[in-house]
C-alpha atoms as a PDB file:
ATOM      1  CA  UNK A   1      15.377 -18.237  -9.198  1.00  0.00           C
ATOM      2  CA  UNK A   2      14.347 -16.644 -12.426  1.00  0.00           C
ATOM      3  CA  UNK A   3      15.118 -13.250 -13.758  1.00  0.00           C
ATOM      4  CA  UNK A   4      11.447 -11.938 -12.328  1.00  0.00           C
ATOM      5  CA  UNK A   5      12.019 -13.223  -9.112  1.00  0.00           C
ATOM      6  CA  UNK A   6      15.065 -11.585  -8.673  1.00  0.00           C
ATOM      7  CA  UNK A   7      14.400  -8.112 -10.158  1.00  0.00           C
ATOM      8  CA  UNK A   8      10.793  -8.582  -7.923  1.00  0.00           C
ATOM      9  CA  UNK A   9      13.231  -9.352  -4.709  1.00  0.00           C
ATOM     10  CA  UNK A  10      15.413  -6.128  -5.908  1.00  0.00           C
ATOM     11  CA  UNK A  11      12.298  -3.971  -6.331  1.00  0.00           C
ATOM     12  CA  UNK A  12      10.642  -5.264  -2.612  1.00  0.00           C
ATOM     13  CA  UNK A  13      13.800  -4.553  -0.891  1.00  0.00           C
ATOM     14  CA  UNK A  14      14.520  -1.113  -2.720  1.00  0.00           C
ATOM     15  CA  UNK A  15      10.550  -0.554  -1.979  1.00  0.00           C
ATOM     16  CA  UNK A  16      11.271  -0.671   2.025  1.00  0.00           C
ATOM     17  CA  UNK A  17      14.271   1.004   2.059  1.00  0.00           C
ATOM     18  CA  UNK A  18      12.552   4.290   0.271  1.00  0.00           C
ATOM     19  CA  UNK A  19       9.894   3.977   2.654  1.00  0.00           C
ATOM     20  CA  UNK A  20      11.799   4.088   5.756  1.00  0.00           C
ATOM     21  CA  UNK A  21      13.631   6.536   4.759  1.00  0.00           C
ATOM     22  CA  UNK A  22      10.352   8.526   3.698  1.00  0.00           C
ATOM     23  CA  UNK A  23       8.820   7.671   6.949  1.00  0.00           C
ATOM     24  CA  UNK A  24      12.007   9.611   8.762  1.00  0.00           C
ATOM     25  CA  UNK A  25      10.582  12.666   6.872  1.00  0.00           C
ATOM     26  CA  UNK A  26       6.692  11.752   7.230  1.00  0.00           C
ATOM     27  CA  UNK A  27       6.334   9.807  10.223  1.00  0.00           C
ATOM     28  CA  UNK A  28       2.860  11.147  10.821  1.00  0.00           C
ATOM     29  CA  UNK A  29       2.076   7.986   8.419  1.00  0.00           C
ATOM     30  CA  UNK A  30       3.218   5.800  11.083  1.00  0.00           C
ATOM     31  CA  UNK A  31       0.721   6.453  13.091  1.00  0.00           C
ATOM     32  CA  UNK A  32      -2.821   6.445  13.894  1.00  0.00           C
ATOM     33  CA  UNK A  33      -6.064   8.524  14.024  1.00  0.00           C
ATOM     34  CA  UNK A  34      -7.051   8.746  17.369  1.00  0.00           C
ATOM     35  CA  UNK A  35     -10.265  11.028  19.175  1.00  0.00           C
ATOM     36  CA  UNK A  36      -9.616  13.215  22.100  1.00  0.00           C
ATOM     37  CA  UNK A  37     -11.728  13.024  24.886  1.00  0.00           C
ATOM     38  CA  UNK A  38     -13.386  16.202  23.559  1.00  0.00           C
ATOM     39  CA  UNK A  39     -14.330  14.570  20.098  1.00  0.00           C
ATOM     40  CA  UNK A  40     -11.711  16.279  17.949  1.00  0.00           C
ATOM     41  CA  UNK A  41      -9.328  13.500  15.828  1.00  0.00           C
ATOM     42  CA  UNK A  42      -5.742  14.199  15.238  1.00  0.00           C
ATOM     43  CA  UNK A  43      -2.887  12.014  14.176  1.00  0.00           C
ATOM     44  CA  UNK A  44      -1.342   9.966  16.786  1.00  0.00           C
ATOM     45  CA  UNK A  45       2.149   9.813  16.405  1.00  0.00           C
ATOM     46  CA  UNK A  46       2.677   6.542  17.943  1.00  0.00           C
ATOM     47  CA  UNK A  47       5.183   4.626  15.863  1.00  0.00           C
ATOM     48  CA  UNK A  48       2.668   1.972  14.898  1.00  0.00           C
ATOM     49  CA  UNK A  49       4.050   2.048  11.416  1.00  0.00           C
ATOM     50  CA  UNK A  50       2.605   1.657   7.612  1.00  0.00           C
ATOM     51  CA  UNK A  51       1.859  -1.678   6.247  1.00  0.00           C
ATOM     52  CA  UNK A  52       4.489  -3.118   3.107  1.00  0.00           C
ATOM     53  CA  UNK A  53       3.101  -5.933   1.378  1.00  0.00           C
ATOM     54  CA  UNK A  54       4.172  -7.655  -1.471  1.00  0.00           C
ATOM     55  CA  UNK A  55       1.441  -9.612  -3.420  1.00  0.00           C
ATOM     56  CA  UNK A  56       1.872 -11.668  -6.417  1.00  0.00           C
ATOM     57  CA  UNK A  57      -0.900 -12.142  -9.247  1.00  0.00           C
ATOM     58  CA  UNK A  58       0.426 -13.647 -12.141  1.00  0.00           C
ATOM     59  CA  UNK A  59      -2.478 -14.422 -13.958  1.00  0.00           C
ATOM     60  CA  UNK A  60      -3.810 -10.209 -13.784  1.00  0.00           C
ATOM     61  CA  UNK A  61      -2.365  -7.504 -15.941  1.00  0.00           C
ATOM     62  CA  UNK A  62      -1.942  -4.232 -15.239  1.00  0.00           C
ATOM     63  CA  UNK A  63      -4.496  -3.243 -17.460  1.00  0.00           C
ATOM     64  CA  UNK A  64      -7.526  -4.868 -15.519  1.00  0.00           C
ATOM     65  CA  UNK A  65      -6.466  -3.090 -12.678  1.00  0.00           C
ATOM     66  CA  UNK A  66      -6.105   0.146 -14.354  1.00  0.00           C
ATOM     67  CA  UNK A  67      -9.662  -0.120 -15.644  1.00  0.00           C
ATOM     68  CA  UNK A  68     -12.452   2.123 -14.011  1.00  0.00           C
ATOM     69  CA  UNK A  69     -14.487  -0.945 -13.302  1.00  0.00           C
ATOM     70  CA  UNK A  70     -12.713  -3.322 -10.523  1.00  0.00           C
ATOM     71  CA  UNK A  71     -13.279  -6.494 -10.640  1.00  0.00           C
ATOM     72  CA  UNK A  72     -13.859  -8.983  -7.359  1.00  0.00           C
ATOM     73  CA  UNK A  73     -10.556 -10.565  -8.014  1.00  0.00           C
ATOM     74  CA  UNK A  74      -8.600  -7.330  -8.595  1.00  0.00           C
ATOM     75  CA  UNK A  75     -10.612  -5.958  -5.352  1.00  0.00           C
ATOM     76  CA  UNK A  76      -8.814  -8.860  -2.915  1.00  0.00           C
ATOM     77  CA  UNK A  77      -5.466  -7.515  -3.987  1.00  0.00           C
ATOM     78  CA  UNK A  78      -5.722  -4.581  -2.065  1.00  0.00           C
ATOM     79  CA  UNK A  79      -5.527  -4.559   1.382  1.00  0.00           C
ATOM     80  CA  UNK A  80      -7.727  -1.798   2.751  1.00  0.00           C
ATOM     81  CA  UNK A  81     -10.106  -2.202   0.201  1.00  0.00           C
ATOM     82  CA  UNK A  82     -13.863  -1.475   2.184  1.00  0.00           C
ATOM     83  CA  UNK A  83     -12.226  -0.069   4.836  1.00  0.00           C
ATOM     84  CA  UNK A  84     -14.060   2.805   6.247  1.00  0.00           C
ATOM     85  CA  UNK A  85     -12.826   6.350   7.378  1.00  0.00           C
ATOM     86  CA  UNK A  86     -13.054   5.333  11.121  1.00  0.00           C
ATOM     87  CA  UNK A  87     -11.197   2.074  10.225  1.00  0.00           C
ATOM     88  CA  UNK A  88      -8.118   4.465  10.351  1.00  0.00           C
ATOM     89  CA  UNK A  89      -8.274   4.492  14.260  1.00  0.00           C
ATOM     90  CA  UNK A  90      -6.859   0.745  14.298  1.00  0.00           C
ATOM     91  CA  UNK A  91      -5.694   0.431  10.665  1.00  0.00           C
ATOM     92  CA  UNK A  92      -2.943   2.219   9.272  1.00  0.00           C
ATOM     93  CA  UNK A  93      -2.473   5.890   7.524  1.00  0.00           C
ATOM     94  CA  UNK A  94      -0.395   4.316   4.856  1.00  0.00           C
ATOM     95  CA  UNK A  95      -0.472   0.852   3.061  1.00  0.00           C
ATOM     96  CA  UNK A  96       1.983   0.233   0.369  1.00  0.00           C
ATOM     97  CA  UNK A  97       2.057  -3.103  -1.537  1.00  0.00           C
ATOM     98  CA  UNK A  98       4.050  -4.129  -4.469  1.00  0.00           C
ATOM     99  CA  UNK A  99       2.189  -6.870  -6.585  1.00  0.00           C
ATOM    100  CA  UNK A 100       4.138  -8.407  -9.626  1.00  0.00           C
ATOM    101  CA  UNK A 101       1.457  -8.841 -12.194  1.00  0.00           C
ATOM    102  CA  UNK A 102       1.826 -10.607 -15.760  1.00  0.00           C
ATOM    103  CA  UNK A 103       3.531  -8.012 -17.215  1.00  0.00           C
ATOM    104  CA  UNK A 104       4.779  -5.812 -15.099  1.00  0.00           C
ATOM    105  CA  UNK A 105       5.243  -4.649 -10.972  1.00  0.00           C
ATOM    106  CA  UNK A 106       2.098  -2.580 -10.278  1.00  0.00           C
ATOM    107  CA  UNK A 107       3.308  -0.407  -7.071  1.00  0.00           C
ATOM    108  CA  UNK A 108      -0.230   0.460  -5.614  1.00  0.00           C
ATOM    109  CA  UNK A 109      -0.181   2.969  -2.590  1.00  0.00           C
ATOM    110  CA  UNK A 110      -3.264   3.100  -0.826  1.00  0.00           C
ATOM    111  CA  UNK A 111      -3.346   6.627   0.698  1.00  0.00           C
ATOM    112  CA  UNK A 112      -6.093   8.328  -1.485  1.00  0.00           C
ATOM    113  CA  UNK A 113      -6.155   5.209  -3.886  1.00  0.00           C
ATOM    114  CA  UNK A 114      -3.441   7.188  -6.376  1.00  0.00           C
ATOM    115  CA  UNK A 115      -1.630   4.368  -8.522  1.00  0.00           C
ATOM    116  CA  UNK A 116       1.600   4.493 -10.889  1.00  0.00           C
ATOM    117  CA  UNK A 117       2.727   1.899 -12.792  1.00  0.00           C
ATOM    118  CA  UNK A 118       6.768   1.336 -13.320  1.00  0.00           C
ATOM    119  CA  UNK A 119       8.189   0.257 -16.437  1.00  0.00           C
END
């Protein structure tokens, strides 16, 4: 296993850990939007969880990704990408996904679409 792999393998398992324990905190996340029978939506906190996915793209740099034009390819990387407000009712609140890139691990949260990059 190379010296990628392994700090990628430290990073995923580091990246769950932080999560669950965020999730103690903020386990609205975990759930999901639901509609009341009189039309009003509200979180249901059902325990369905968020989504952790780990990705690799070797052959994509951080930069493309950064860009304010996305490309198809870049697009595929993320998993709720086209999903629509009312997707929330059977998708989840939070999707976090680790990708190790050619140069760096591009940490991509997909609440609101914020990024940060870790050097």
């Amino acid at each position: 296993m190379s010296d990628v792999s392994r700090d990628f393998e430290r990073a995923v398992e580091k990246m769950k850990k932080s999560l669950s324990d965020a999730l103690v905190h903020f386990y609205p996340l975990a759930g999901r939007l639901a509609t009341s029978p009189e039309g009003f939506v509200y979180i249901d906190c059902n325990d369905r969880g968020a989504d952790f996915i780990e990705a690799s793209a070797p052959d994509i740099r951080v930069s493309e990704v950064m860009n304010e034009t996305v490309s198809d390819v870049v697009g595929e990387l993320f998993a709720l990408n086209g999903a629509l407000n009312m997707d929330a009712h059977s998708l989840p609140l939070l999707v976090v996904q680790l990708n190790i890139s050619k140069h760096k691990y591009l940490i991509r949260e997909m609440m609101k679409r914020d990024h940060l990059v870790m050097k």
